[in-house]
PDB file of N, CA and C in Angstrom:
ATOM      1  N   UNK A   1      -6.283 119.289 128.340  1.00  0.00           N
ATOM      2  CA  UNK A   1      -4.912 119.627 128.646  1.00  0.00           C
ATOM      3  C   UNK A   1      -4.267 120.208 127.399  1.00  0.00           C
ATOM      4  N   UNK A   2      -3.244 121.260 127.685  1.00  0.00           N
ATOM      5  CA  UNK A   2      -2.390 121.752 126.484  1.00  0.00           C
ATOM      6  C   UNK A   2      -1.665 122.216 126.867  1.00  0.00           C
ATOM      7  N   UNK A   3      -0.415 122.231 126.120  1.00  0.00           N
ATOM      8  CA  UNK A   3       1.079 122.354 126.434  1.00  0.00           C
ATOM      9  C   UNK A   3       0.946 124.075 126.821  1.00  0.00           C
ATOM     10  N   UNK A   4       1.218 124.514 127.676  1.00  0.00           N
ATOM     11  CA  UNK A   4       1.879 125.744 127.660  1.00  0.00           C
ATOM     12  C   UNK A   4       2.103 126.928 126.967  1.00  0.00           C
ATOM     13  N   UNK A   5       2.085 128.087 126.647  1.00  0.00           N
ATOM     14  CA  UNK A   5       2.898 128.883 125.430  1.00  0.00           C
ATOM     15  C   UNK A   5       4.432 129.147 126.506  1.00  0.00           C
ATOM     16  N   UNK A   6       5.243 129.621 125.289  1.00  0.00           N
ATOM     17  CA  UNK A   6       6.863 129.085 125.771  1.00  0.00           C
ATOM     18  C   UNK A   6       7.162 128.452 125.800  1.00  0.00           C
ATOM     19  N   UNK A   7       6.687 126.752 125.082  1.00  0.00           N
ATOM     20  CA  UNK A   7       7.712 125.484 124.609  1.00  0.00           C
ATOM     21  C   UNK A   7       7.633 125.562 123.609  1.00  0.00           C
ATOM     22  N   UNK A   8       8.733 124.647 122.735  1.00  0.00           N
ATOM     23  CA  UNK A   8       8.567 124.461 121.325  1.00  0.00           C
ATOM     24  C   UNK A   8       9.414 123.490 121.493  1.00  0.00           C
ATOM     25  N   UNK A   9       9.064 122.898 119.944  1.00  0.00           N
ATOM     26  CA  UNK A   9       9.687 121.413 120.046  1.00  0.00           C
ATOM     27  C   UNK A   9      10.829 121.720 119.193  1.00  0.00           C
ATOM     28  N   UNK A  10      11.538 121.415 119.632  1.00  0.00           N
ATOM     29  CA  UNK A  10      13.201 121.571 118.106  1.00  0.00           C
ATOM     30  C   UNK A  10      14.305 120.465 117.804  1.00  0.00           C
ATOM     31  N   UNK A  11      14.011 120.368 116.368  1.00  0.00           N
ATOM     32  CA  UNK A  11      15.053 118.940 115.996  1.00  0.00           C
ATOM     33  C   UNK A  11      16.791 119.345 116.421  1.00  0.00           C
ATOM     34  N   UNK A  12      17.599 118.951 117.822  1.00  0.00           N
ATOM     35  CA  UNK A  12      18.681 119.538 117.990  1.00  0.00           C
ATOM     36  C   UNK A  12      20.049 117.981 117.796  1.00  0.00           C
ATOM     37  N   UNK A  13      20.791 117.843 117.379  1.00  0.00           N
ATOM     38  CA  UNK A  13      22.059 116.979 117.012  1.00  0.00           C
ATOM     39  C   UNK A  13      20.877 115.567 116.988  1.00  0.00           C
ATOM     40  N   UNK A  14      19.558 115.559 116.050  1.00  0.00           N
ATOM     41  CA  UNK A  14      18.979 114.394 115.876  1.00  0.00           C
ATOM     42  C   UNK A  14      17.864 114.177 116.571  1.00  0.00           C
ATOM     43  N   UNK A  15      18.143 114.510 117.764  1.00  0.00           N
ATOM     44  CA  UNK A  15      17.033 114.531 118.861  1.00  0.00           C
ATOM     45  C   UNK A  15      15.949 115.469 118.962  1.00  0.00           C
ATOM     46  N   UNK A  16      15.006 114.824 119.249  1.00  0.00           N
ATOM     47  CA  UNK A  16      13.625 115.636 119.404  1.00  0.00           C
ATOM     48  C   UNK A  16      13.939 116.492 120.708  1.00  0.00           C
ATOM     49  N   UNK A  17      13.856 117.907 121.161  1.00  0.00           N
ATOM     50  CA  UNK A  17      13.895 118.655 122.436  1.00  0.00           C
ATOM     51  C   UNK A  17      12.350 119.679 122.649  1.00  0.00           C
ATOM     52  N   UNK A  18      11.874 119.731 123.595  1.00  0.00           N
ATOM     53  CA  UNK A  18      11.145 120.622 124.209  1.00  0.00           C
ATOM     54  C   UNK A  18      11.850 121.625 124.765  1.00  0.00           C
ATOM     55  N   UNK A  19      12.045 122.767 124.033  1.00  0.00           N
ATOM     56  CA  UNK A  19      13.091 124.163 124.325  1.00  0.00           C
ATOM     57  C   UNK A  19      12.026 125.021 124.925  1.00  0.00           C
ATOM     58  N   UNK A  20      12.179 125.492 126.333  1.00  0.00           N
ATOM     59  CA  UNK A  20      11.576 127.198 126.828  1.00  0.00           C
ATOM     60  C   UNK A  20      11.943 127.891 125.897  1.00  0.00           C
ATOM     61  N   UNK A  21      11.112 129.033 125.903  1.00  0.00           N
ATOM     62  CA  UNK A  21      11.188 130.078 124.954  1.00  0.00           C
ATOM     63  C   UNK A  21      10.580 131.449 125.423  1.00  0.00           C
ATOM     64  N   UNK A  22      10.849 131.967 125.465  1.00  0.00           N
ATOM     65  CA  UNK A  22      10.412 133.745 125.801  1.00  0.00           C
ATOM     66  C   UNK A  22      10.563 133.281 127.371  1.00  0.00           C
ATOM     67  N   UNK A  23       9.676 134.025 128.415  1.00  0.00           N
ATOM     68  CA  UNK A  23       9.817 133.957 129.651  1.00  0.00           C
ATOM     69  C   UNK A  23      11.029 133.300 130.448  1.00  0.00           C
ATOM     70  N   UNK A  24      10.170 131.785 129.909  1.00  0.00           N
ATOM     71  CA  UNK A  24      10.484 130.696 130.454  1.00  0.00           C
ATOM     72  C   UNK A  24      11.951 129.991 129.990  1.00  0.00           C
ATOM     73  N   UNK A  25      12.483 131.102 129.173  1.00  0.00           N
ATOM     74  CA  UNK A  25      14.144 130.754 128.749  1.00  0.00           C
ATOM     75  C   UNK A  25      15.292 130.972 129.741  1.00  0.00           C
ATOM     76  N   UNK A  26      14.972 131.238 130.753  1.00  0.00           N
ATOM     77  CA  UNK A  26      15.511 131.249 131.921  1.00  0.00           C
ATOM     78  C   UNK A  26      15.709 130.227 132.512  1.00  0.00           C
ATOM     79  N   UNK A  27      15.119 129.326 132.584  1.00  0.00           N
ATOM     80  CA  UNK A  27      15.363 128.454 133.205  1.00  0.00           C
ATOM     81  C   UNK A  27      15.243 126.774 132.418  1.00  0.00           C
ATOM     82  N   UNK A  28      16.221 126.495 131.635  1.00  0.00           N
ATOM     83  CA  UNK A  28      16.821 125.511 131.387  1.00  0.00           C
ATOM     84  C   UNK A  28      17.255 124.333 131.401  1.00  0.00           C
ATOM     85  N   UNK A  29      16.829 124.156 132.948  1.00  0.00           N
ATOM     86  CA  UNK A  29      16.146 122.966 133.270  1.00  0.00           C
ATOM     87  C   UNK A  29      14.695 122.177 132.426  1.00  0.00           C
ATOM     88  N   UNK A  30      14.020 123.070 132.305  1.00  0.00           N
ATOM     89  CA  UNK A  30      12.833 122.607 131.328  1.00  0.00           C
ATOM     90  C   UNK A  30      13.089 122.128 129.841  1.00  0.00           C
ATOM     91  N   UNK A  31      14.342 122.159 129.858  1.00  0.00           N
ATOM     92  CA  UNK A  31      14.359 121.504 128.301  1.00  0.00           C
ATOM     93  C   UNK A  31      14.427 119.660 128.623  1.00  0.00           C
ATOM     94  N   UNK A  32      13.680 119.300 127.958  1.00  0.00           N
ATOM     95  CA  UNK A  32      13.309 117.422 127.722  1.00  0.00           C
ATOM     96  C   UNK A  32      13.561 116.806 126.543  1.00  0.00           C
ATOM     97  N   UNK A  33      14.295 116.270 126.669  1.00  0.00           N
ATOM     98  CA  UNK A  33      14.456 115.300 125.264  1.00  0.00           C
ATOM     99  C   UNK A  33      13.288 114.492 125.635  1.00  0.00           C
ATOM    100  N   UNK A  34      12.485 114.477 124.223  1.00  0.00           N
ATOM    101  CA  UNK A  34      11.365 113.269 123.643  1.00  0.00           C
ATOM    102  C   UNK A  34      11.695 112.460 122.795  1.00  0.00           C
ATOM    103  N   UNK A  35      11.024 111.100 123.165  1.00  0.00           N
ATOM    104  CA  UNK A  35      11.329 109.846 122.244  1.00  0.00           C
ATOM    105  C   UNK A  35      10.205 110.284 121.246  1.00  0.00           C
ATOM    106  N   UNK A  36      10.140 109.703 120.030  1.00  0.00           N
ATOM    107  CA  UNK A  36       9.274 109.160 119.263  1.00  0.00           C
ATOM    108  C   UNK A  36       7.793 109.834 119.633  1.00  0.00           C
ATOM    109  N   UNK A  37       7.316 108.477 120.440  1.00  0.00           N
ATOM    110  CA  UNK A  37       5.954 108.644 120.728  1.00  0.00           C
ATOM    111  C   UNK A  37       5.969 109.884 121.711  1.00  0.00           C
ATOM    112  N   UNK A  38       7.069 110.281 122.793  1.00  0.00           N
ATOM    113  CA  UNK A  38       6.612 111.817 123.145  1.00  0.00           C
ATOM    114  C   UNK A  38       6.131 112.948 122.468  1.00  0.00           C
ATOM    115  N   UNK A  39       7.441 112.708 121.374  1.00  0.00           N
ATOM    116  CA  UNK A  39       6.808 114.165 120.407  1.00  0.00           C
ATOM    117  C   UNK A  39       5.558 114.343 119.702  1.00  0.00           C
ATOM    118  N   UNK A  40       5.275 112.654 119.524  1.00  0.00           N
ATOM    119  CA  UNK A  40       4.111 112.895 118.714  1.00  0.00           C
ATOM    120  C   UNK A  40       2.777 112.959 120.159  1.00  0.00           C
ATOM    121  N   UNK A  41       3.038 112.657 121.076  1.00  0.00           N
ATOM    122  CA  UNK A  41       2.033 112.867 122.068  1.00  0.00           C
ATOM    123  C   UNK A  41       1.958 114.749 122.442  1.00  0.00           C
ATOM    124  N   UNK A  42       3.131 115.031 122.307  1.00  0.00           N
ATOM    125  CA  UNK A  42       3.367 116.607 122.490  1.00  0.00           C
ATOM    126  C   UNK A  42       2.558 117.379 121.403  1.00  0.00           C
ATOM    127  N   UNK A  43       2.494 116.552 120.432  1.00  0.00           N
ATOM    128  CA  UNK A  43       2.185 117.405 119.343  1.00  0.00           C
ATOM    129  C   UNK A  43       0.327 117.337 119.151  1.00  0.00           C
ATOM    130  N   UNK A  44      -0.071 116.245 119.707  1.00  0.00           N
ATOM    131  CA  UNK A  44      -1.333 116.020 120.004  1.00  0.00           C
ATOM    132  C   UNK A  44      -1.683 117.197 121.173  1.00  0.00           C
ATOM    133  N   UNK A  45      -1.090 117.854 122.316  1.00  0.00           N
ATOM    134  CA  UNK A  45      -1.122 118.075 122.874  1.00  0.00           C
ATOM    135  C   UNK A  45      -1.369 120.148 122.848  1.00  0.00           C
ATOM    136  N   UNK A  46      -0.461 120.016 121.947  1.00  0.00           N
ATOM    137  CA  UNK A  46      -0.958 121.409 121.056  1.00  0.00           C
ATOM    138  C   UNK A  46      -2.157 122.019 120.781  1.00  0.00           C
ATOM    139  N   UNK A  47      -2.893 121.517 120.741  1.00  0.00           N
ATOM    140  CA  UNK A  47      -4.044 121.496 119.949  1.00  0.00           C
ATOM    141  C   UNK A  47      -4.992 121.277 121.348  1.00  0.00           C
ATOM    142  N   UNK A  48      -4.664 121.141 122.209  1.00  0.00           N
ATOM    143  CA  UNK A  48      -5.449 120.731 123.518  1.00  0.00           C
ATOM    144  C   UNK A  48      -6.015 119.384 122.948  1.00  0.00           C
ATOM    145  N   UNK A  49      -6.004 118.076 124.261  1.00  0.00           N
ATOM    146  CA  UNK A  49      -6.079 116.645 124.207  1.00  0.00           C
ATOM    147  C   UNK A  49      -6.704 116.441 125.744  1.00  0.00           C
ATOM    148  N   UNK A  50      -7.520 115.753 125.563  1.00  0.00           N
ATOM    149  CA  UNK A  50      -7.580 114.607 127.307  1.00  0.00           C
ATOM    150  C   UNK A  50      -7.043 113.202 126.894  1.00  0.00           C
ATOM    151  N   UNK A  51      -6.858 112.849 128.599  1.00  0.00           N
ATOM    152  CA  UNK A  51      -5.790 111.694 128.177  1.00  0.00           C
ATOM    153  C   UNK A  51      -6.704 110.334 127.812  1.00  0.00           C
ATOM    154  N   UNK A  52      -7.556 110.524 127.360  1.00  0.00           N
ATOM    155  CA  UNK A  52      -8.717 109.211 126.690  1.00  0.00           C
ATOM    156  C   UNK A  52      -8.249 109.947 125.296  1.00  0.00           C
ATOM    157  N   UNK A  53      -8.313 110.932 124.697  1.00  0.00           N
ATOM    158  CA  UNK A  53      -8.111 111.391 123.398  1.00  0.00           C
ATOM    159  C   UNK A  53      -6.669 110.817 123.224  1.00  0.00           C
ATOM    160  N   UNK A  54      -5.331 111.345 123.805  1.00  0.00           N
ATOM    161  CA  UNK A  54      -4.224 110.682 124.053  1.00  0.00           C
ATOM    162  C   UNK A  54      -3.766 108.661 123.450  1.00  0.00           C
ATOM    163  N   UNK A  55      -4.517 108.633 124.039  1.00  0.00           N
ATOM    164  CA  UNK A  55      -4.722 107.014 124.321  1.00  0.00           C
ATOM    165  C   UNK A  55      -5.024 106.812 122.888  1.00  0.00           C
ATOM    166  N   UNK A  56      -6.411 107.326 122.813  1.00  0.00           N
ATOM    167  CA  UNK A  56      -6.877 106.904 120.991  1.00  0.00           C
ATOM    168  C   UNK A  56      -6.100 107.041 120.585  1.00  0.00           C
ATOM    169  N   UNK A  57      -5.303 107.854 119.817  1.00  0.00           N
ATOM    170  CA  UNK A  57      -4.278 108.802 119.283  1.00  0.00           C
ATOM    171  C   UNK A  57      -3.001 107.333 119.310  1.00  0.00           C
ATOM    172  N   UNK A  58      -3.100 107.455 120.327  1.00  0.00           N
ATOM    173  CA  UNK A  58      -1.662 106.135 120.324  1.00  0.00           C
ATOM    174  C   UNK A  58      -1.994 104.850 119.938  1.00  0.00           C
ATOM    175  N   UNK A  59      -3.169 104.527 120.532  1.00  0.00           N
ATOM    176  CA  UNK A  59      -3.288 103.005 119.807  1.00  0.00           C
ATOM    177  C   UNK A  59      -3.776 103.032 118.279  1.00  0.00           C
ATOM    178  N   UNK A  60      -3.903 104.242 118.026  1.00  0.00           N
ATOM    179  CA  UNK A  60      -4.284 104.545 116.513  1.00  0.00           C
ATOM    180  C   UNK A  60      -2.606 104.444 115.572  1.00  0.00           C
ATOM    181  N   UNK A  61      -2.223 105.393 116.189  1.00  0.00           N
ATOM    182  CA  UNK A  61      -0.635 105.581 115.618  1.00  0.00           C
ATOM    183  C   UNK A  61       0.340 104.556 115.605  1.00  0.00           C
ATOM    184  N   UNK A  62       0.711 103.516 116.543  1.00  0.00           N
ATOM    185  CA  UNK A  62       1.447 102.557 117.075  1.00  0.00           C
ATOM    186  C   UNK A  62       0.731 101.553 117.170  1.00  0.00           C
ATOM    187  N   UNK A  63       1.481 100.420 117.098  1.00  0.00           N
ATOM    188  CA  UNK A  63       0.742  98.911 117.404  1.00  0.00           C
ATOM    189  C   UNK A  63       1.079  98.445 118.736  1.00  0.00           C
ATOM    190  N   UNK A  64      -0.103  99.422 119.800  1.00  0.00           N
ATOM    191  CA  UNK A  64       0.277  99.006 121.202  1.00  0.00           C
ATOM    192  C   UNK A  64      -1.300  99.035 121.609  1.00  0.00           C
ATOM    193  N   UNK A  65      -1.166  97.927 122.951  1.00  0.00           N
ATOM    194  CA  UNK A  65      -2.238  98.066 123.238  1.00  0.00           C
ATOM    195  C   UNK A  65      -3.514  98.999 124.408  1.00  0.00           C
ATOM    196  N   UNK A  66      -4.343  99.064 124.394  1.00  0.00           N
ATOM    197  CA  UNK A  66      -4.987 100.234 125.250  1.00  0.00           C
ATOM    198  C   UNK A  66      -4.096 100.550 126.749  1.00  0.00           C
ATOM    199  N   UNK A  67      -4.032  99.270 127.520  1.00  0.00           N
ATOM    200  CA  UNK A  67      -3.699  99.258 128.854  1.00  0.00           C
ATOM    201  C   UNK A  67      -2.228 100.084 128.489  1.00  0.00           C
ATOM    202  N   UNK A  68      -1.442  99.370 127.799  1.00  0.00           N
ATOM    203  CA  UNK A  68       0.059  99.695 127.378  1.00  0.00           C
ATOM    204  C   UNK A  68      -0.206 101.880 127.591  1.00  0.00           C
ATOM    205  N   UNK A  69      -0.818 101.603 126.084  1.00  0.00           N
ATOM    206  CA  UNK A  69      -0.978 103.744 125.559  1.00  0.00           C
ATOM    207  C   UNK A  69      -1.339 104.166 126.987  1.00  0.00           C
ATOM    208  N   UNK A  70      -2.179 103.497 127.586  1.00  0.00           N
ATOM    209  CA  UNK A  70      -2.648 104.010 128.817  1.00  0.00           C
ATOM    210  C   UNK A  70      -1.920 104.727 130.311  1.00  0.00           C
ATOM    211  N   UNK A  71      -0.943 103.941 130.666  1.00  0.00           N
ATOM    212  CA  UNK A  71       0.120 103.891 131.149  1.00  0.00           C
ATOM    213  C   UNK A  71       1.639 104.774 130.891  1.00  0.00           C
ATOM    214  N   UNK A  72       1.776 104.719 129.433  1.00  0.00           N
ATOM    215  CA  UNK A  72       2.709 105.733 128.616  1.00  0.00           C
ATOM    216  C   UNK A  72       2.256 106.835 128.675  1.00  0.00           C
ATOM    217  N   UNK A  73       0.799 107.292 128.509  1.00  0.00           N
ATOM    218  CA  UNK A  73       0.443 108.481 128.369  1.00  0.00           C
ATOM    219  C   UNK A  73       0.147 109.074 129.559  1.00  0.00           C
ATOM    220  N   UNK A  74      -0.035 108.237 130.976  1.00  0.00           N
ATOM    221  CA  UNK A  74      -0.003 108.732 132.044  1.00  0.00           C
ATOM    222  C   UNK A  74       1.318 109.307 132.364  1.00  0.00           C
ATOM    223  N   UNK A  75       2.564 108.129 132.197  1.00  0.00           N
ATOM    224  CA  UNK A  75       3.714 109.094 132.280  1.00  0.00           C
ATOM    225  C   UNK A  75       4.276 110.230 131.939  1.00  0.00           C
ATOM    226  N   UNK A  76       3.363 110.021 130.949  1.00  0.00           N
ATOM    227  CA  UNK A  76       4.499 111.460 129.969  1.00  0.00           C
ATOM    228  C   UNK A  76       3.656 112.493 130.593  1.00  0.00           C
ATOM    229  N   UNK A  77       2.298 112.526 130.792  1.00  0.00           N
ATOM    230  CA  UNK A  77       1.764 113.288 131.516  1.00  0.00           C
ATOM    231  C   UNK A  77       2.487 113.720 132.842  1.00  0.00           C
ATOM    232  N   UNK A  78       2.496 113.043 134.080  1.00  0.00           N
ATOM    233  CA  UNK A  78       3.370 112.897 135.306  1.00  0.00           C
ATOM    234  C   UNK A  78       4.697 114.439 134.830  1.00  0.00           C
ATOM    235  N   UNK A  79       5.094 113.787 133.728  1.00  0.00           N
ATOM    236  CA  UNK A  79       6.531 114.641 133.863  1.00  0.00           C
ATOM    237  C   UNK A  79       6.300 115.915 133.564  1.00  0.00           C
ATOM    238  N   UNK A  80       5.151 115.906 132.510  1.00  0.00           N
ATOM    239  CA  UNK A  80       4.807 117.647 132.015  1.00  0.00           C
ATOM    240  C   UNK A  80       4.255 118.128 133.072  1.00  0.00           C
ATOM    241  N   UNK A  81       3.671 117.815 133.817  1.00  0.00           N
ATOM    242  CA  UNK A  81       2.884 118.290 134.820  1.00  0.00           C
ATOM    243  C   UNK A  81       4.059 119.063 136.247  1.00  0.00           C
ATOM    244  N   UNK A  82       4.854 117.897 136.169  1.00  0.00           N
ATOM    245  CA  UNK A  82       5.903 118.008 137.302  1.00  0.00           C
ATOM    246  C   UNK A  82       6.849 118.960 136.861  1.00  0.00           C
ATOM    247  N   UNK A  83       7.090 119.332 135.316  1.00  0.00           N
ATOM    248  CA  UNK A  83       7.261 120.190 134.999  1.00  0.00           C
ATOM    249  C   UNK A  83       7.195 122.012 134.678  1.00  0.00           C
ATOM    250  N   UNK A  84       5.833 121.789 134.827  1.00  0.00           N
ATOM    251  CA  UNK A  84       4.864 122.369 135.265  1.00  0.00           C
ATOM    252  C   UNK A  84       4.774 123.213 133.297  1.00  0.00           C
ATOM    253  N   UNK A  85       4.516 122.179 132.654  1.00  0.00           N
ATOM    254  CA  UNK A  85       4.928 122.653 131.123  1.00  0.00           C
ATOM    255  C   UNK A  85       3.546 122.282 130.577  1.00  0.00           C
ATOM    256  N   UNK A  86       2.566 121.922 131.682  1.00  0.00           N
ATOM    257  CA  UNK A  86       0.788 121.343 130.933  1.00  0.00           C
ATOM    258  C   UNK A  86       0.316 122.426 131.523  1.00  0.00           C
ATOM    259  N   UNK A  87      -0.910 122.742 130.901  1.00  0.00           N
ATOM    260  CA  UNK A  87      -2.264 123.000 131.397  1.00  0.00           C
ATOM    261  C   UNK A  87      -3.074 122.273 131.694  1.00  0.00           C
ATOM    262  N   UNK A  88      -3.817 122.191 132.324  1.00  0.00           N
ATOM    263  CA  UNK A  88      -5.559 121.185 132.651  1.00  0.00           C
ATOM    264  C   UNK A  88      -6.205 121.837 131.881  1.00  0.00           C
ATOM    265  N   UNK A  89      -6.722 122.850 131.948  1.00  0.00           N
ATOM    266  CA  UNK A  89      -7.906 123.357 131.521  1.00  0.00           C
ATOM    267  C   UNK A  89      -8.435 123.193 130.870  1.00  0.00           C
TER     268      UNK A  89
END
C-alpha cells in the first residue's frame, strides 16, 4: 500500500493535516487532520508499507501492544481507503 501522489502532509495552526494537492485540490473534503501515530503511520506509508510492516513499525515506535497496533492500523487504513487517498498495489 502507498499513499497516493496529491497528498502531502502540512504542519497547519499546530496540527498535523493531509492537504490535496494538484488535481485533487478540488475537492477539500480530503483534507484529515492526523494524530501523532497517524502521521507517523502516513509517513511509513510513503515509501509503500503492508499492514504487517505497519504493525512492526508501531509496536517498534510506541509502547503498544501487537493486537492494540493491529487494530489502529486497520483503522487508519479503513479511512484512507474510504477516502480513496491509498493504493493497494
Amino acid at each position: 500500500m502507498k499513499i497516493k501522489e496529491g497528498f502531502v502532509l502540512k504542519t497547519i495552526a499546530g496540527s498535523t493535516v493531509a492537504v490535496p494537492v494538484g488535481d485533487n485540490l478540488v475537492n477539500l473534503q480530503l483534507m484529515l487532520t492526523l494524530n501523532e501515530s497517524g502521521a507517523f503511520l502516513w509517513n511509513c506509508l510513503e515509501n509503500s508499507a503492508t499492514e504487517d510492516d505497519l504493525v512492526a513499525s508501531m509496536t517498534k515506535e510506541y509502547d503498544v501492544d501487537e493486537a492494540v497496533a493491529r487494530q489502529d492500523v486497520a483503522e487508519f487504513i479503513k479511512i484512507l481507503k474510504e477516502n480513496h487517498i491509498i493504493d493497494e498495489a
